[in-house]
N, C-alpha and C. Protein backbone atom coordinates (compact mmCIF):
# COMPACT_ATOMS: atom_id res chain seq x y z
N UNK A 1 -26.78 -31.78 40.74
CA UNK A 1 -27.70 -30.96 39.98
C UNK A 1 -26.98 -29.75 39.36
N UNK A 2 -25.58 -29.19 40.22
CA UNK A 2 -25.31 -28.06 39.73
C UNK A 2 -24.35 -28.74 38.76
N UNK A 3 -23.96 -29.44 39.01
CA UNK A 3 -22.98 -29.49 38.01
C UNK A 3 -23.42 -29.94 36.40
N UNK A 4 -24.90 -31.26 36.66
CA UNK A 4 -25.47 -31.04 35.05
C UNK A 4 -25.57 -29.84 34.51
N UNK A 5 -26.43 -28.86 35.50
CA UNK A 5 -26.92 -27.93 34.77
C UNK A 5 -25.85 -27.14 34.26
N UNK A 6 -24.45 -26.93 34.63
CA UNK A 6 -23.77 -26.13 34.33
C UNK A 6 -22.66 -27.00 32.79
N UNK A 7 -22.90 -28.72 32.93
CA UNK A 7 -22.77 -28.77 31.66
C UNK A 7 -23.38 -28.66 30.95
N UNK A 8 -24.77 -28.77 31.04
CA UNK A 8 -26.30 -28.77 30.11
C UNK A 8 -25.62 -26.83 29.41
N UNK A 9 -25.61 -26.28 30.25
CA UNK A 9 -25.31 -24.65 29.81
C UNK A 9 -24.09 -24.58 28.94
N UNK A 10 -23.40 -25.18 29.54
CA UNK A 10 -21.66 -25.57 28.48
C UNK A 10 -21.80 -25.73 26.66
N UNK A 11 -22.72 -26.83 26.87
CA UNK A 11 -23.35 -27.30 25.38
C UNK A 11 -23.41 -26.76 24.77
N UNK A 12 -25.23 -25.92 25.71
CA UNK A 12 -25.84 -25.13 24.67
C UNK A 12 -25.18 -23.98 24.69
N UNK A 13 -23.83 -23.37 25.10
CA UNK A 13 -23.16 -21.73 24.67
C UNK A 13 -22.06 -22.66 23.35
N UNK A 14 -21.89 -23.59 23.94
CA UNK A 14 -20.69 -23.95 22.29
C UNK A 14 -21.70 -24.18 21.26
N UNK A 15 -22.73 -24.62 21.47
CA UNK A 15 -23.90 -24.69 19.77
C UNK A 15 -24.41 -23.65 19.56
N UNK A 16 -24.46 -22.41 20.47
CA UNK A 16 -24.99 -21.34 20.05
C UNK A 16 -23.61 -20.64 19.51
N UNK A 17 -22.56 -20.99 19.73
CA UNK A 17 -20.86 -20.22 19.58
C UNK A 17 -20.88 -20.72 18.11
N UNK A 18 -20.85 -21.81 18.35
CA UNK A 18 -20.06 -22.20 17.08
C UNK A 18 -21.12 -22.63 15.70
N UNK A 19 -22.61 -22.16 16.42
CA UNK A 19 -23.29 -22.69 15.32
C UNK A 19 -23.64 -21.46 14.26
N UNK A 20 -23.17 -20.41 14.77
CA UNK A 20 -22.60 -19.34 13.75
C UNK A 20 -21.79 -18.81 13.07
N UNK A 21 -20.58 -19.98 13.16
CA UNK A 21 -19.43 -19.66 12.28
C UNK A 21 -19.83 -20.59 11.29
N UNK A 22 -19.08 -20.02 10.16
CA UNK A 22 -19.15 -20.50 8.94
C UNK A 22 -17.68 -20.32 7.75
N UNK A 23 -17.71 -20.71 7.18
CA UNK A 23 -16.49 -20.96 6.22
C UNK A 23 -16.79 -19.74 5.29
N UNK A 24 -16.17 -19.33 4.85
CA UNK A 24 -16.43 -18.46 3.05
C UNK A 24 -15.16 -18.20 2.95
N UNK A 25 -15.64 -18.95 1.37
CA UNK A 25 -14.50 -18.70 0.38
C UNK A 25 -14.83 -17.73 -0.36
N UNK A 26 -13.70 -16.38 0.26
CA UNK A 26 -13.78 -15.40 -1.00
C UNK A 26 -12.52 -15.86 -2.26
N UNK A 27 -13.13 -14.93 -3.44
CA UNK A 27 -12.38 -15.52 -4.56
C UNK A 27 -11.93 -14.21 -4.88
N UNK A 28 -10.81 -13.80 -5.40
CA UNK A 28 -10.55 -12.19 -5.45
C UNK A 28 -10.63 -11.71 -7.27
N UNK A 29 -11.67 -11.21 -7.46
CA UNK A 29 -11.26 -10.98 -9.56
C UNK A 29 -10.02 -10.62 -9.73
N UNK A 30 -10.20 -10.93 -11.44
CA UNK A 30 -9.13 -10.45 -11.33
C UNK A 30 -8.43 -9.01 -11.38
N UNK A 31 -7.50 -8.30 -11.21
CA UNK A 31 -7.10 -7.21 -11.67
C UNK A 31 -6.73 -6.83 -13.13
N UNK A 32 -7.28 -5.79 -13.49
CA UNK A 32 -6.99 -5.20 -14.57
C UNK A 32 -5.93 -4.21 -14.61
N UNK A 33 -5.21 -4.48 -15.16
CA UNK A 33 -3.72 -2.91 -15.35
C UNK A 33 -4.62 -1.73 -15.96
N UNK A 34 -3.53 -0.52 -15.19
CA UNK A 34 -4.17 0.24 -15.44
C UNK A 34 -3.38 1.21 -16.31
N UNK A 35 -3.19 2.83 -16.83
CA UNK A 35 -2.23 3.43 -17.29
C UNK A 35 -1.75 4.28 -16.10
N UNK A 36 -0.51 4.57 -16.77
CA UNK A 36 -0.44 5.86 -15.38
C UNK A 36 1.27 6.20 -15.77
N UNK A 37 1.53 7.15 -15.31
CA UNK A 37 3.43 7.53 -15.96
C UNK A 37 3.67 8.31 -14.49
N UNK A 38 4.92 7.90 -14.57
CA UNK A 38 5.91 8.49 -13.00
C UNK A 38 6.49 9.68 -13.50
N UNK A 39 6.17 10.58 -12.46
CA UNK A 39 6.47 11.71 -12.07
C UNK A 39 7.37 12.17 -11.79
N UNK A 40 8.37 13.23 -12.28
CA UNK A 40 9.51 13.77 -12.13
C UNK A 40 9.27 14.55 -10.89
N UNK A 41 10.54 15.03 -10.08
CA UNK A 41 10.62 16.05 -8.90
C UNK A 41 9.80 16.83 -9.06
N UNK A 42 10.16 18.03 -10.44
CA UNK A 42 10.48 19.18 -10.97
C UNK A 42 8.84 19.14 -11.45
N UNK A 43 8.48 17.97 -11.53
CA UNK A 43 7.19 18.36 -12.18
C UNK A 43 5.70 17.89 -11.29
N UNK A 44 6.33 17.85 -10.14
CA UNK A 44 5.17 17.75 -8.97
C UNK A 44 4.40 18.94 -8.46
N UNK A 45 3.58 19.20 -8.29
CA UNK A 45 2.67 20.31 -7.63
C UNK A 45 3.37 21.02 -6.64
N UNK A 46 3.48 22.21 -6.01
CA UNK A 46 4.28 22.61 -5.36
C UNK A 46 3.29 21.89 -3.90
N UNK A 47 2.22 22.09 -3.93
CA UNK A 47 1.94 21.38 -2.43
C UNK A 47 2.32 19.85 -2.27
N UNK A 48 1.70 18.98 -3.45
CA UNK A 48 2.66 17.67 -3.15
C UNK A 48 4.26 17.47 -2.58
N UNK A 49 5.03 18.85 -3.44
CA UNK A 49 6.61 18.58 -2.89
C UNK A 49 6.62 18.65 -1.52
N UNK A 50 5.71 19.82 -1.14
CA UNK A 50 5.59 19.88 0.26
C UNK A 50 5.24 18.80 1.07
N UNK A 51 4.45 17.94 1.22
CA UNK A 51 3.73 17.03 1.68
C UNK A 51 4.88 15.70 1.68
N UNK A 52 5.63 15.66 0.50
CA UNK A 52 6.83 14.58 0.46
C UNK A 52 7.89 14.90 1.17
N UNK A 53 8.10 15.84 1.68
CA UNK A 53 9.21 16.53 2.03
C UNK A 53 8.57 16.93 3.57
N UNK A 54 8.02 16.69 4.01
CA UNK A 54 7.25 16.98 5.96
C UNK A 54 7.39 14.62 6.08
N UNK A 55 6.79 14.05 4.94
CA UNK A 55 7.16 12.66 5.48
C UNK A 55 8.39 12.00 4.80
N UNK A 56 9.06 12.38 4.01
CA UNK A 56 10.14 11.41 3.36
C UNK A 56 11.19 11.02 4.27
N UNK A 57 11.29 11.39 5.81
CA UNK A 57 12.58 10.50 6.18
C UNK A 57 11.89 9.40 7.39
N UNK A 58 11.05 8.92 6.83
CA UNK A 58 10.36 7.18 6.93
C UNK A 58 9.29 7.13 6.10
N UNK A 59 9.31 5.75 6.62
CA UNK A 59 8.70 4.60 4.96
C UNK A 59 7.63 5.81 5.06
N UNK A 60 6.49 6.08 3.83
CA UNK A 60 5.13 6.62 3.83
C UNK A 60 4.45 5.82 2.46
N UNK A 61 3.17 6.44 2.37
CA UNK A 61 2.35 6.42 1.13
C UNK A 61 1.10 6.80 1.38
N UNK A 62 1.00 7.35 0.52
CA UNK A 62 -0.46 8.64 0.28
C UNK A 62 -0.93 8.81 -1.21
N UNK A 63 -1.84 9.17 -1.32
CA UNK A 63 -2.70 9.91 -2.42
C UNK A 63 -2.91 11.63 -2.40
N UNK A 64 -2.43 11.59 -3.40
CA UNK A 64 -3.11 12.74 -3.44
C UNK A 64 -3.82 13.28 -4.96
N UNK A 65 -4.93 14.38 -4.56
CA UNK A 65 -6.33 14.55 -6.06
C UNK A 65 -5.28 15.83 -6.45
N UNK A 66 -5.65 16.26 -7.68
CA UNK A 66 -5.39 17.26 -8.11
C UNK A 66 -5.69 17.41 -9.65
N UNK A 67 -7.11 17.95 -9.63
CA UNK A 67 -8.26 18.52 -10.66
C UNK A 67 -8.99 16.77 -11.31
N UNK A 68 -8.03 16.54 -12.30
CA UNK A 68 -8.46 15.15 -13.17
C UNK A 68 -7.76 14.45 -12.99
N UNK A 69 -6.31 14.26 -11.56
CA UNK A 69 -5.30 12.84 -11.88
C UNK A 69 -5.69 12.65 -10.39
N UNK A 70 -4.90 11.63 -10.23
CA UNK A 70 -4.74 10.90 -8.87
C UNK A 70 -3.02 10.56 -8.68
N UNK A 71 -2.61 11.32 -7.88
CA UNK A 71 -1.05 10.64 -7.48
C UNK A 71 -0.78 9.63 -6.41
N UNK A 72 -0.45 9.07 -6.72
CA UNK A 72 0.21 7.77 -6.16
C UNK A 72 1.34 7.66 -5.35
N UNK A 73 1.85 7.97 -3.91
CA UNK A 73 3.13 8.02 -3.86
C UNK A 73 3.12 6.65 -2.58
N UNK A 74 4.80 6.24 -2.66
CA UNK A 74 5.47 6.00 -2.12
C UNK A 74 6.72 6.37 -1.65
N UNK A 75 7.07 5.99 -0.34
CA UNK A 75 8.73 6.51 0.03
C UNK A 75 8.90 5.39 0.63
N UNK A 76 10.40 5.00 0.62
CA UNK A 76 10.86 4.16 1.35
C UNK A 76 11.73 4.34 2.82
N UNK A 77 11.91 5.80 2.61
CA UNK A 77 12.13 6.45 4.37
C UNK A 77 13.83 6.51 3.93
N UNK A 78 14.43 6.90 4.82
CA UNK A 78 16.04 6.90 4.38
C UNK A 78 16.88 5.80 4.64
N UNK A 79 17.40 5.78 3.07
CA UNK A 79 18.45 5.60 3.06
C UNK A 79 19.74 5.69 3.93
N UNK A 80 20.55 4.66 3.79
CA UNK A 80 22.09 4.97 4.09
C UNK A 80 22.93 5.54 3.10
N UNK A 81 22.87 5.43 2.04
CA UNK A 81 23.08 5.94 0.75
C UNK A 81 22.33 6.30 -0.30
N UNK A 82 23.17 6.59 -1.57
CA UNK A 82 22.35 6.90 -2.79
C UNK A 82 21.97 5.41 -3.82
N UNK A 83 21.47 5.64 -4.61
CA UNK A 83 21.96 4.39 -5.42
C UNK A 83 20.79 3.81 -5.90
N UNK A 84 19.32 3.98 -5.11
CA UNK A 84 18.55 3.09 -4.54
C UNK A 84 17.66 3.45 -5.88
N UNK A 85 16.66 2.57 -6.58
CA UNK A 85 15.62 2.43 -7.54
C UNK A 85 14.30 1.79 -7.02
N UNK A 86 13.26 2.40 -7.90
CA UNK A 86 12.12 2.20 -7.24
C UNK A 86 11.69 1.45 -8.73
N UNK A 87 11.00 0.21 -8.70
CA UNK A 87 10.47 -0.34 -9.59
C UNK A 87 8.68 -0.78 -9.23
N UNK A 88 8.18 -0.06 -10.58
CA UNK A 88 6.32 -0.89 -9.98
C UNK A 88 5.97 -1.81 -10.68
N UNK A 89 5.60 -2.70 -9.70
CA UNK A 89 5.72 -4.22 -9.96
C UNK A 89 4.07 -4.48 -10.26
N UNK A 90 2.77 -3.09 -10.12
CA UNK A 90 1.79 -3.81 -10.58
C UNK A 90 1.09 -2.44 -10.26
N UNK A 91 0.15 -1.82 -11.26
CA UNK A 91 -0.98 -0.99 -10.56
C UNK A 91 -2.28 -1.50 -11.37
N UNK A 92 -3.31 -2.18 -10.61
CA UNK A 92 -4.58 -2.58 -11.55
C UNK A 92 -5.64 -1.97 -10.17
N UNK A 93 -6.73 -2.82 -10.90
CA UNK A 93 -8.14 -2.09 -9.99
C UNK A 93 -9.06 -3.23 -10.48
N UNK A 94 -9.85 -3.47 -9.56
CA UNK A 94 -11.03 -4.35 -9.13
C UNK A 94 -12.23 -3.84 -8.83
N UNK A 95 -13.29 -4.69 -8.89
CA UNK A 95 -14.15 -3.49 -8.92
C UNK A 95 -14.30 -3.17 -7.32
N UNK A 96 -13.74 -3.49 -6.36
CA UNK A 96 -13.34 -2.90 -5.14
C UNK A 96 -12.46 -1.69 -4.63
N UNK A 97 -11.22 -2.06 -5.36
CA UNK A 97 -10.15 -0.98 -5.01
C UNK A 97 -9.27 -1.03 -6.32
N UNK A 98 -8.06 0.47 -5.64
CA UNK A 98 -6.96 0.16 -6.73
C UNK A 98 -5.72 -0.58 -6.25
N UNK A 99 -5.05 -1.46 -6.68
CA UNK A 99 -3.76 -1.95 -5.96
C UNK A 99 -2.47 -1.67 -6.93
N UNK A 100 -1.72 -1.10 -5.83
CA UNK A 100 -0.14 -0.15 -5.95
C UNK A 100 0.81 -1.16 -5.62
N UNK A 101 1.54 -1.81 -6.24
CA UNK A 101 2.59 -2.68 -5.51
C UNK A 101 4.09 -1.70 -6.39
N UNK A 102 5.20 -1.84 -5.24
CA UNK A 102 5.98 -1.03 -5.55
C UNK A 102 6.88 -1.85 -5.02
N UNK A 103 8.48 -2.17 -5.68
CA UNK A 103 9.13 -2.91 -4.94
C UNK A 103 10.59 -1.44 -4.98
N UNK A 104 11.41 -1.83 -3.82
CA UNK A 104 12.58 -0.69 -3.68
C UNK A 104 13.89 -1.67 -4.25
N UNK A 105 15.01 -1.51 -4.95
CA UNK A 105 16.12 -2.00 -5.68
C UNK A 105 17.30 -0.98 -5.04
N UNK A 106 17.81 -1.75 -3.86
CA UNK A 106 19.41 -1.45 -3.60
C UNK A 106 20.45 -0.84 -4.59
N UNK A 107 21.41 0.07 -4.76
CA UNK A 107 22.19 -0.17 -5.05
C UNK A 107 23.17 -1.84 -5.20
N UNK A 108 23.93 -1.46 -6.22
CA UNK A 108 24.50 -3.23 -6.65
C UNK A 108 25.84 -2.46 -5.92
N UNK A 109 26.27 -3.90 -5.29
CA UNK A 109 27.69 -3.90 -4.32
C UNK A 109 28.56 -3.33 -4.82
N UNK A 110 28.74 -2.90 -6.33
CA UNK A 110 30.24 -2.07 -6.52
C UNK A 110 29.73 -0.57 -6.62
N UNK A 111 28.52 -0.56 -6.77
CA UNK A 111 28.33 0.92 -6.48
C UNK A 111 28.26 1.70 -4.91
N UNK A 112 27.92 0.92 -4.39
CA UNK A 112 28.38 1.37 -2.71
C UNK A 112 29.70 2.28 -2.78
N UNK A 113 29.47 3.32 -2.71
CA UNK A 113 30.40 4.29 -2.13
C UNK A 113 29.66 5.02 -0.94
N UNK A 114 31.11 6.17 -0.27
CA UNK A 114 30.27 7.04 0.91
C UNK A 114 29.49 7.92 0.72
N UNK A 115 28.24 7.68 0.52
CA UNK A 115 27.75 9.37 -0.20
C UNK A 115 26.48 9.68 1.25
N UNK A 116 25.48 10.95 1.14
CA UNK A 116 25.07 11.15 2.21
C UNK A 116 23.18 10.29 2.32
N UNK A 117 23.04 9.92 3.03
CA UNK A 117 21.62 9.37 3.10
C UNK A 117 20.54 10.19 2.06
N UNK A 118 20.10 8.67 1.15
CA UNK A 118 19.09 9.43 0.51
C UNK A 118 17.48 9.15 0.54
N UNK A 119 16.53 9.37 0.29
CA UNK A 119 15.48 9.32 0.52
C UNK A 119 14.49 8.84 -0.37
N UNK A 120 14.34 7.60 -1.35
CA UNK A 120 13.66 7.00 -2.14
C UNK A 120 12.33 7.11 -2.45
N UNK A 121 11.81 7.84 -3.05
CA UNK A 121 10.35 7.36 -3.10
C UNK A 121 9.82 7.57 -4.77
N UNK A 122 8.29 7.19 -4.79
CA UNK A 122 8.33 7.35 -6.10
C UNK A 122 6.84 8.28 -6.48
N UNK A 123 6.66 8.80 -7.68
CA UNK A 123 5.12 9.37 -7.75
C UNK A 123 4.66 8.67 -9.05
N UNK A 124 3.39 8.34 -9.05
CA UNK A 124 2.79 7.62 -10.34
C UNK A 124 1.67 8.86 -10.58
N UNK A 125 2.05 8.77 -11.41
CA UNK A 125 0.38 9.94 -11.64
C UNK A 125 -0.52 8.83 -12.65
N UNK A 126 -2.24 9.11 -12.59
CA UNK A 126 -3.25 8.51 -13.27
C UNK A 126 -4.23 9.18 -13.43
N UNK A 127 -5.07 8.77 -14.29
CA UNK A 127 -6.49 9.37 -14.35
C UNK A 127 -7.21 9.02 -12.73
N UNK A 128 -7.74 10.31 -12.21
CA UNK A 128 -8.95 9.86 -11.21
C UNK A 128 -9.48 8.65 -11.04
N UNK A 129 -9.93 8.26 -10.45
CA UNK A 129 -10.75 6.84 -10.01
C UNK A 129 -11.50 7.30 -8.55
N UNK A 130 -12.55 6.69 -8.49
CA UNK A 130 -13.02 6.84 -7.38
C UNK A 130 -12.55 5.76 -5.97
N UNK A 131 -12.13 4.11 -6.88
CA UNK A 131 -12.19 3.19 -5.79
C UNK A 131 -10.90 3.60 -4.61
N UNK A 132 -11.24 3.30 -3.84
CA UNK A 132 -9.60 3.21 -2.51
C UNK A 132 -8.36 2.40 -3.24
N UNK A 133 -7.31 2.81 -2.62
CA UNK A 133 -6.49 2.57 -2.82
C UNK A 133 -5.42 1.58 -2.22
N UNK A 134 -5.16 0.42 -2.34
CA UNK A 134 -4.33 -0.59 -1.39
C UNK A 134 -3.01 -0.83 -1.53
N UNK A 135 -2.23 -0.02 -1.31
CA UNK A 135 -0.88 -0.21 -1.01
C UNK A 135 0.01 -1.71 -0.53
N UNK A 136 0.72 -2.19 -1.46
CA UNK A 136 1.12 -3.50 -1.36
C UNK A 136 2.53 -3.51 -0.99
């Protein structure tokens, strides 16, 4: 007896388990590009320099507002050397979020010399947006 009942109970917890999962296919829109121009050192906010400069010696990325733009940053944390290029490989927006993809570019093998660790990162500035932001 105990043992039906305790498969009879077995059953009905896997049809009550599993009779609530379900499949969904999300489909993702598509992204739209957006505008936006990279930011020199010299021409960053003095609190942003600050803020890059407390995280730039590891990887980071942040936002930051300031009046009508939105900055965009990445760092890639340090370097062993100099040399290093930051290329953006995509900034669009959905009507969910914005997505930042940023790829980092080594120095090329004959430029390797000894120089002192450097610290890569990049700033995109844009118009405001309200959606979040997804770092790729």
């Amino acid at each position: 007896m105990k043992k039906t009942a305790a498969v009879l109970g077995l059953i009905l917890w896997s049809l009550l388990f599993l009779g609530g999962c379900r499949f969904i296919k999300i489909e993702e829109e598509p992204r739209k590009p957006l505008e936006y121009s990279i930011v020199k050192q010299e021409n960053l906010p003095a609190e942003l320099t600050a803020l890059i400069e407390e995280k730039k010696g590891k990887e980071f990325q942040m936002t930051y507002q300031s009046e009508k733009e939105l900055f965009l940053i990445k760092g890639y944390g340090q370097q062993m050397s100099g040399g290093y290029s930051i290329q953006v490989e995509e900034l669009g927006v959905t009507s969910q979020a914005i997505f930042f993809k940023t790829k980092l570019i080594g120095p090329s093998d004959t430029k390797i010399t000894l120089s002192p660790p450097s610290y890569p990162y990049i700033v995109v500035k844009m118009a405001y947006r309200k959606e979040p932001v997804i770092f790729e």
